[in-house]
C-alpha atoms as a PDB file:
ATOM      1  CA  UNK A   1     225.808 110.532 132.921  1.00  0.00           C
ATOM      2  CA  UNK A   2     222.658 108.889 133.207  1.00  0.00           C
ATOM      3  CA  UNK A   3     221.478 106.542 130.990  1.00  0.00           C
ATOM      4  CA  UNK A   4     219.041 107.425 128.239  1.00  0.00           C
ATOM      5  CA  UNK A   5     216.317 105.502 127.255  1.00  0.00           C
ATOM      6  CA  UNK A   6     216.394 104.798 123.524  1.00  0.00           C
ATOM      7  CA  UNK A   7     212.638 103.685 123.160  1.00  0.00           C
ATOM      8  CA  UNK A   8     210.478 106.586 122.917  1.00  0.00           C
ATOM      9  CA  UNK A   9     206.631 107.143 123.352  1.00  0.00           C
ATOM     10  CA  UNK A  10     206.755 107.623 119.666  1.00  0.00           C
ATOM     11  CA  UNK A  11     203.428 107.852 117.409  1.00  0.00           C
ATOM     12  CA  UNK A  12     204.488 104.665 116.070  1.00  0.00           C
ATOM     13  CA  UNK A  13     205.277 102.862 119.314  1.00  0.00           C
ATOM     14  CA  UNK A  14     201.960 103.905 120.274  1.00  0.00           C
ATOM     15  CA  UNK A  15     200.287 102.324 116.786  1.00  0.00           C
ATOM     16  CA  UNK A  16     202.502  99.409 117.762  1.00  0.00           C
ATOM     17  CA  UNK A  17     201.253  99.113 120.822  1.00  0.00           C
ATOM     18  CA  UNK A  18     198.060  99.530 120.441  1.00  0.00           C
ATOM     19  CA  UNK A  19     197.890  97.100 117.370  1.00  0.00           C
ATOM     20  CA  UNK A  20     200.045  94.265 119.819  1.00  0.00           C
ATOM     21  CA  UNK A  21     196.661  94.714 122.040  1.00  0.00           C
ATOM     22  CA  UNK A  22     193.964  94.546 119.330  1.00  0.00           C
ATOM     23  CA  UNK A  23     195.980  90.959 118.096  1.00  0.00           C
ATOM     24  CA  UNK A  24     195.655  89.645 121.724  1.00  0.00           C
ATOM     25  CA  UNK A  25     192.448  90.558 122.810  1.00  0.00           C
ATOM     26  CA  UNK A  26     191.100  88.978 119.465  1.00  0.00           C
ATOM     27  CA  UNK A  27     193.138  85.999 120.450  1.00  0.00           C
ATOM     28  CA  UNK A  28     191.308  85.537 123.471  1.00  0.00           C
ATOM     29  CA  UNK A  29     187.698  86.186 121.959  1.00  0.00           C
ATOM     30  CA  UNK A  30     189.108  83.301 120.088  1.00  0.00           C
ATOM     31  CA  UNK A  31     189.285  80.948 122.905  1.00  0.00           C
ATOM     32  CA  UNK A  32     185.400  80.657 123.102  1.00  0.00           C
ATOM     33  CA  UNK A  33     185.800  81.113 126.678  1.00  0.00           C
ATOM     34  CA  UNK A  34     182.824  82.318 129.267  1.00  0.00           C
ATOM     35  CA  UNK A  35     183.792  85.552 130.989  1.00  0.00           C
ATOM     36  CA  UNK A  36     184.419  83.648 134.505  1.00  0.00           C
ATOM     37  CA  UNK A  37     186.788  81.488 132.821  1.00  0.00           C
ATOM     38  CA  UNK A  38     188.595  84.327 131.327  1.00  0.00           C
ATOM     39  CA  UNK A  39     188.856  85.913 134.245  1.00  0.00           C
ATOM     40  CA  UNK A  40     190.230  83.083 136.288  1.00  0.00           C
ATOM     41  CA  UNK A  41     193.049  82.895 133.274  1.00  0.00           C
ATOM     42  CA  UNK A  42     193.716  85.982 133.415  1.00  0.00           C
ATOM     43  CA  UNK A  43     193.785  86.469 136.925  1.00  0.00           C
ATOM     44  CA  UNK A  44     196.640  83.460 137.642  1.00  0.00           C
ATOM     45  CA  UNK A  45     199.093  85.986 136.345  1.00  0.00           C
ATOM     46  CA  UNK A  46     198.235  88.758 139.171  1.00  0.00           C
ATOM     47  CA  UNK A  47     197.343  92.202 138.793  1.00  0.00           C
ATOM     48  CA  UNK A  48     198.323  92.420 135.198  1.00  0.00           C
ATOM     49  CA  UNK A  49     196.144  89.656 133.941  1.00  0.00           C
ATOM     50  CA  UNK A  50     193.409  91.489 135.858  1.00  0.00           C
ATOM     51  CA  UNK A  51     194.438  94.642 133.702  1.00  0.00           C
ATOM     52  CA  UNK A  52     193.857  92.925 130.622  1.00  0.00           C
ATOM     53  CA  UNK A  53     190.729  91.311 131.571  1.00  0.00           C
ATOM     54  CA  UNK A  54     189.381  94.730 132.419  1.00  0.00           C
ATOM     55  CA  UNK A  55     190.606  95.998 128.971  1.00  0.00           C
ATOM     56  CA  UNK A  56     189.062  93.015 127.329  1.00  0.00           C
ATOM     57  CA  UNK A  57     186.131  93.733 129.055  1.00  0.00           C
ATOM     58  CA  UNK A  58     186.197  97.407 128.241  1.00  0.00           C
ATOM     59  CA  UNK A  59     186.783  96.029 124.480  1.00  0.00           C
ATOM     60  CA  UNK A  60     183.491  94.205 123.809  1.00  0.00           C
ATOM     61  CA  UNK A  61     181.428  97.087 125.828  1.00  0.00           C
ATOM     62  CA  UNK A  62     183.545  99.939 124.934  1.00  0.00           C
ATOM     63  CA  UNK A  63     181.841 102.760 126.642  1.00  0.00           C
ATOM     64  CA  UNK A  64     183.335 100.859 130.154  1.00  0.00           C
ATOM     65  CA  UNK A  65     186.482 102.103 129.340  1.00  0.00           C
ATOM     66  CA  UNK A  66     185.873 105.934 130.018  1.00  0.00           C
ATOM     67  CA  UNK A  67     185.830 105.340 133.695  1.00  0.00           C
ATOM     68  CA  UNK A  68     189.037 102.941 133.490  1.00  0.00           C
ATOM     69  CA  UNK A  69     187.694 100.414 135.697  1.00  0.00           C
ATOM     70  CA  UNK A  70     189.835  97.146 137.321  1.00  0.00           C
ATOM     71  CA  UNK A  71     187.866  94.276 137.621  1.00  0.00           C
ATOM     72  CA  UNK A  72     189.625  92.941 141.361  1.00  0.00           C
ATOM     73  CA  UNK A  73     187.224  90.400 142.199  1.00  0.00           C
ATOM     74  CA  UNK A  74     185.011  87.769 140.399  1.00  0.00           C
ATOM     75  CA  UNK A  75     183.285  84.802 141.149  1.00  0.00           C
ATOM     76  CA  UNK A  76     180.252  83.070 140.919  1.00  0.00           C
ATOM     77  CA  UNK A  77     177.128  85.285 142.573  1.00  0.00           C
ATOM     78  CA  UNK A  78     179.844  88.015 143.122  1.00  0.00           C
ATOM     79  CA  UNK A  79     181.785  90.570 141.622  1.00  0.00           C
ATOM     80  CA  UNK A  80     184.528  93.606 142.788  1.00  0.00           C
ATOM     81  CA  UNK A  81     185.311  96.253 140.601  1.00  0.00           C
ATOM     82  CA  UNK A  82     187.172  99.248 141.461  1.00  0.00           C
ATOM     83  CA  UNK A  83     187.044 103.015 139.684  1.00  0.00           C
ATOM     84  CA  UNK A  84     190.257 105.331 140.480  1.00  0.00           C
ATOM     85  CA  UNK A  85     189.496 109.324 141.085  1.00  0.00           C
ATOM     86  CA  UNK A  86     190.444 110.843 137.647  1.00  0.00           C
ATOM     87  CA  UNK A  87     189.771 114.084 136.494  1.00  0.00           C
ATOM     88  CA  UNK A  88     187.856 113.247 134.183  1.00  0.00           C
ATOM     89  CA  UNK A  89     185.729 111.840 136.286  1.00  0.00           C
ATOM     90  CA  UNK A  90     184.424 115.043 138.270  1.00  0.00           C
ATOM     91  CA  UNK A  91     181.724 117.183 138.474  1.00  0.00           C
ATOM     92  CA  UNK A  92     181.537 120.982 139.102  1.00  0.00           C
ATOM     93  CA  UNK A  93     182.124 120.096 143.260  1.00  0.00           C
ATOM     94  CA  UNK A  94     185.302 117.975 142.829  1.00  0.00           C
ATOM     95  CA  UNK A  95     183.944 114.616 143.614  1.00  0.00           C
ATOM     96  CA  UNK A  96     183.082 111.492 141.444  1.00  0.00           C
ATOM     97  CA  UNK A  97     180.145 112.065 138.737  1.00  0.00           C
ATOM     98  CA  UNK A  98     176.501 110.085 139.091  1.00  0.00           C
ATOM     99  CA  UNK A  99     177.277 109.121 135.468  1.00  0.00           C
ATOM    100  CA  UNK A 100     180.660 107.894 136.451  1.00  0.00           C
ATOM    101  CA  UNK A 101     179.524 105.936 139.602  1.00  0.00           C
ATOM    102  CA  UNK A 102     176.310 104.749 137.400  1.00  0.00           C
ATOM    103  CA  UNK A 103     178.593 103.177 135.265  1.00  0.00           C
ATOM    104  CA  UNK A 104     180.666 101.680 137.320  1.00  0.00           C
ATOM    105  CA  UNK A 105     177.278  99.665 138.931  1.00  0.00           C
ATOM    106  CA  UNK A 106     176.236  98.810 135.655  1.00  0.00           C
ATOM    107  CA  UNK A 107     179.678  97.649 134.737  1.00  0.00           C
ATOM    108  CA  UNK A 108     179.705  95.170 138.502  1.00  0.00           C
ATOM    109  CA  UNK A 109     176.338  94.706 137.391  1.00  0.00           C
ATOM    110  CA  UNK A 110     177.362  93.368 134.133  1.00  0.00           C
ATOM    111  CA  UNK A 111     180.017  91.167 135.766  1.00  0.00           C
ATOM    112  CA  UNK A 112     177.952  89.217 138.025  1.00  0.00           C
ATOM    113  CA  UNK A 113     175.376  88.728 135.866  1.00  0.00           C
ATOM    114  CA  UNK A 114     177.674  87.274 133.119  1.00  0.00           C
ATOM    115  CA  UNK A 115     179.514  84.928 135.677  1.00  0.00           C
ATOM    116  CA  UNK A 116     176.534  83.514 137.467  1.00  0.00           C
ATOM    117  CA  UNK A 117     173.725  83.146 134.989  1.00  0.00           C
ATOM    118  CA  UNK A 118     172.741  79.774 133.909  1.00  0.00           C
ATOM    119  CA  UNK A 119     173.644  78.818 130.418  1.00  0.00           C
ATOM    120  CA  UNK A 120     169.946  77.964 129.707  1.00  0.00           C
ATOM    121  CA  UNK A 121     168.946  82.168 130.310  1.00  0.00           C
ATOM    122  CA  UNK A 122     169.939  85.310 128.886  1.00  0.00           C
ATOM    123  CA  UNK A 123     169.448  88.756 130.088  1.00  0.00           C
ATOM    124  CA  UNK A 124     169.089  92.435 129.370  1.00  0.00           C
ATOM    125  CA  UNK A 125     169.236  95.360 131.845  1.00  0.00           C
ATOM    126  CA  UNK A 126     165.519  97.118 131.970  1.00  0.00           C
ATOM    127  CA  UNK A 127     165.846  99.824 134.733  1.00  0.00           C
ATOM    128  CA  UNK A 128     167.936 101.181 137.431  1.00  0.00           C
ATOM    129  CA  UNK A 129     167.388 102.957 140.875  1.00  0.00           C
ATOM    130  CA  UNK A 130     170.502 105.025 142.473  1.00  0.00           C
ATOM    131  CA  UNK A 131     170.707 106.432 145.608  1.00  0.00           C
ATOM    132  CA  UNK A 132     173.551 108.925 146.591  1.00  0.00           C
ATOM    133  CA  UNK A 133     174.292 108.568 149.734  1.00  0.00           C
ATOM    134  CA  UNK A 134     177.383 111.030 150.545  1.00  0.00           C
ATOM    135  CA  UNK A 135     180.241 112.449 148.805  1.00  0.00           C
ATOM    136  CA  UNK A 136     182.306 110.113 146.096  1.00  0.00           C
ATOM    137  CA  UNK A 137     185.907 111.096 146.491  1.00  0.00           C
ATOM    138  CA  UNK A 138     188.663 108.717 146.082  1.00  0.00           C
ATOM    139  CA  UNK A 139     188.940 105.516 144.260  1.00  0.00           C
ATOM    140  CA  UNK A 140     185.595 103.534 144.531  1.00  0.00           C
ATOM    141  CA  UNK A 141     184.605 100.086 144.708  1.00  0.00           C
ATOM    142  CA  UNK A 142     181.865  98.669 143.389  1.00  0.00           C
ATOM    143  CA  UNK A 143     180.266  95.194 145.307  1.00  0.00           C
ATOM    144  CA  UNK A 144     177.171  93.518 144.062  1.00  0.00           C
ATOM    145  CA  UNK A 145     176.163  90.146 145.457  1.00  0.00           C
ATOM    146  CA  UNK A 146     173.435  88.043 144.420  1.00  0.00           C
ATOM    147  CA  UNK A 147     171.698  85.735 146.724  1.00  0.00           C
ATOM    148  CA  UNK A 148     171.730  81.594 145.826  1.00  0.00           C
ATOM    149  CA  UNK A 149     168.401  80.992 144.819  1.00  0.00           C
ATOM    150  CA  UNK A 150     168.380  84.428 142.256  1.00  0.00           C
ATOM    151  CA  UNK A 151     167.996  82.551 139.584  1.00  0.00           C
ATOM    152  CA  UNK A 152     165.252  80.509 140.682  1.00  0.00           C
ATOM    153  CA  UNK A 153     162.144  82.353 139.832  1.00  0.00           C
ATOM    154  CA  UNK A 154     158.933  80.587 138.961  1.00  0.00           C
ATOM    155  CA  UNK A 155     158.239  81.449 135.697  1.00  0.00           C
ATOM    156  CA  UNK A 156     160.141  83.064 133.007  1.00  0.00           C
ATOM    157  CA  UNK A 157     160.874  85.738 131.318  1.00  0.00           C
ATOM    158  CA  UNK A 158     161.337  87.753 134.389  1.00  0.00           C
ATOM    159  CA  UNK A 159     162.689  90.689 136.295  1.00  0.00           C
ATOM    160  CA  UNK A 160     164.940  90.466 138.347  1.00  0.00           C
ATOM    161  CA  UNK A 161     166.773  93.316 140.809  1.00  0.00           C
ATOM    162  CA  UNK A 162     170.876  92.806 141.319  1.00  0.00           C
ATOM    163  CA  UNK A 163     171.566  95.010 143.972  1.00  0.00           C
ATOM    164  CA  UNK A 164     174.944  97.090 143.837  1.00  0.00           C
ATOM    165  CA  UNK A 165     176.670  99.335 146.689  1.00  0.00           C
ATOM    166  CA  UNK A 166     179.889 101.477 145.954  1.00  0.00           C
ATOM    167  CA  UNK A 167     182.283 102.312 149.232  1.00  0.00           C
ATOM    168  CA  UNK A 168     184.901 105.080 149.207  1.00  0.00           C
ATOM    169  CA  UNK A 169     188.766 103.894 150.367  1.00  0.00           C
ATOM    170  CA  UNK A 170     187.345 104.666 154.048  1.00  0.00           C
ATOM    171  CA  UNK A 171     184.813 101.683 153.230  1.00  0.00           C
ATOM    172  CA  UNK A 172     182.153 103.986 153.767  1.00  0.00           C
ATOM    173  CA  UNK A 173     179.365 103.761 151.655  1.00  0.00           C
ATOM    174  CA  UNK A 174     178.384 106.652 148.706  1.00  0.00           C
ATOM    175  CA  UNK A 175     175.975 104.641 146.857  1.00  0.00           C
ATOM    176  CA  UNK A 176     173.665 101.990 146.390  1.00  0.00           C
ATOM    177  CA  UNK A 177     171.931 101.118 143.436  1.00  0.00           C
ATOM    178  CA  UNK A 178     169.212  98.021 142.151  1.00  0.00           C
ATOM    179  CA  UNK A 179     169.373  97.767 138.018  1.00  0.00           C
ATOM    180  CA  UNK A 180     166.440  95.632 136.929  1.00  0.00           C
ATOM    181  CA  UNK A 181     167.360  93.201 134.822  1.00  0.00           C
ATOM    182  CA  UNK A 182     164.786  91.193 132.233  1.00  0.00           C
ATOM    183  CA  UNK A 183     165.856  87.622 132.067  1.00  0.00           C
ATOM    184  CA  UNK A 184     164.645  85.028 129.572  1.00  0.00           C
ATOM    185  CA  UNK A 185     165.467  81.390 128.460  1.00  0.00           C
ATOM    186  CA  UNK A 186     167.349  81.270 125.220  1.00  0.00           C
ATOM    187  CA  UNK A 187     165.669  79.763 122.154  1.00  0.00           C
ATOM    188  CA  UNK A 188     166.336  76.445 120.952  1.00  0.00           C
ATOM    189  CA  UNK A 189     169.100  76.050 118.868  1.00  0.00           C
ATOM    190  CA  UNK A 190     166.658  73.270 116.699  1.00  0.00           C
ATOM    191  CA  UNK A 191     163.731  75.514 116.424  1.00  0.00           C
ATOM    192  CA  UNK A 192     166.218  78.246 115.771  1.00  0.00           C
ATOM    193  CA  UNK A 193     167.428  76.441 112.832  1.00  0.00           C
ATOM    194  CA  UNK A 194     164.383  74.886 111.740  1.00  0.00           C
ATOM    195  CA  UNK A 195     162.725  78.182 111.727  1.00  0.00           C
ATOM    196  CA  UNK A 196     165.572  79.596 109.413  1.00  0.00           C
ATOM    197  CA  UNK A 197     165.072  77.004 106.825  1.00  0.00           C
ATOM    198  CA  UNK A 198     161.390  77.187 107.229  1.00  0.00           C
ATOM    199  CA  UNK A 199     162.418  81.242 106.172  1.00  0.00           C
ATOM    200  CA  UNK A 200     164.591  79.824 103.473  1.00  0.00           C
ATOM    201  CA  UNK A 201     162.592  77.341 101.843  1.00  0.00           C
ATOM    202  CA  UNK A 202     159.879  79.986 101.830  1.00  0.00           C
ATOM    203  CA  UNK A 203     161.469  82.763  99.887  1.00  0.00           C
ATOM    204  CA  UNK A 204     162.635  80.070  97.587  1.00  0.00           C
ATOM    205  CA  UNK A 205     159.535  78.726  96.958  1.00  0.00           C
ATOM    206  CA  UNK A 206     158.309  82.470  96.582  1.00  0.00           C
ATOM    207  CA  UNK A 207     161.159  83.215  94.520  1.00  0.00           C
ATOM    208  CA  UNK A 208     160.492  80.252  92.113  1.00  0.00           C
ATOM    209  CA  UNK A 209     156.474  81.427  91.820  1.00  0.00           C
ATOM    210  CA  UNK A 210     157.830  84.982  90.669  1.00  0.00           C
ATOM    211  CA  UNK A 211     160.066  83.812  88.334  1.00  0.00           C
ATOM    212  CA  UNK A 212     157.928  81.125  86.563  1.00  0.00           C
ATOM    213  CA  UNK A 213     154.877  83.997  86.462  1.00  0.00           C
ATOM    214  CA  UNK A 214     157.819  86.080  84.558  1.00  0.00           C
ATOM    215  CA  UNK A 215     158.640  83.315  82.326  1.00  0.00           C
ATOM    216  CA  UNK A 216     155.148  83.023  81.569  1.00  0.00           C
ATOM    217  CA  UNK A 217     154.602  86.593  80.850  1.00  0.00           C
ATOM    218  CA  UNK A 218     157.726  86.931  78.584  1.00  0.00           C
ATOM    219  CA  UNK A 219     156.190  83.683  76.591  1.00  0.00           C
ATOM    220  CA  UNK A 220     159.762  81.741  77.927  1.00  0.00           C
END
């Protein structure tokens, strides 16, 4: 006879489960790590540490995870992510959705941005232009490079184009895409602060005028 397995997929091995991964990914959001330190954690322990780093990723941008992408690649000025063929993931002719593969650049986008971007900047994405070259079937791969001097634009804020190309397991190319990103250099953390207590001191001030004309209007 042939051995049973006594742990079964269970409703509450799935709760378990699934509450095991909630404690761990908070754990790491605990670390106060930068996403290309995460990832080159993650990554010492092979393909599954990539896993969770995509699922962490997925986690803090949930709509990611609909496409259930695997981050293979990152670095700074580069990132690799990959998209299997699901069902899921088709359109009425079989083959891998725009939306899907629009994701997928945004996610690589994402990546790169997060990994090479000086800590001085921030960013937001503004715009995107796709281009579909042939037929998406198979598990993609998403590739977007940025040159060395990409940062290094005059003035700022700014807006800048991170180019993005997806290839098909035949390394032939089904799309290329540019999402415009707006980049600007993060506020002060003094005039940050001082501007909150300037804020604070203000509605105390105005709170202390209100209640003394009350005072004075109740004869107290």
């Amino acid at each position: 006879r042939q051995r049973r397995c006594s742990r079964r997929w269970t409703p509450s091995y799935a709760v378990a489960l699934a509450a095991s991964e909630a404690f761990a990914i908070t754990r790491v959001f605990r670390m106060n790590l930068n996403i290309l330190q995460l990832y080159q954690k993650c990554a010492q322990y092979g393909t599954v540490g990539k896993w969770f780093f995509s699922r962490v990723f997925c986690f803090k941008a949930p709509y990611f995870y609909t496409i259930r992408p695997f981050v293979e690649a990152l670095e700074v000025n580069k990132a690799v992510v990959s998209m299997p063929h699901r069902y899921m993931h088709n359109n009425h002719i079989g083959t891998q959705h725009a939306i899907a593969c629009c994701n997928l650049a945004e996610l690589a986008m994402g990546c790169v941005m997060e990994s090479s971007i000086p800590k001085t900047l921030r960013w937001i994405p503004a715009g995107m232009q796709v281009k579909y070259v042939s037929k998406a079937v198979g598990t993609l791969k998403a590739t977007s490079e940025l040159p060395e001097d990409f940062f290094h634009a005059d003035t700022y804020p700014a807006k800048l184009d991170v180019p993005i190309v997806l290839k098909d397991p035949n390394e032939q190319v089904v799309v290329t895409a540019a999402i415009t990103v707006y980049v600007s250099e993060k506020p002060k953390k003094k005039q940050m602060r001082s501007g909150q207590n300037q804020n604070q001191n203000q509605n105390q001030i105005s709170w202390g005028e209100n209640e003394l004309e009350r005072r004075t209007r109740c004869g107290t």
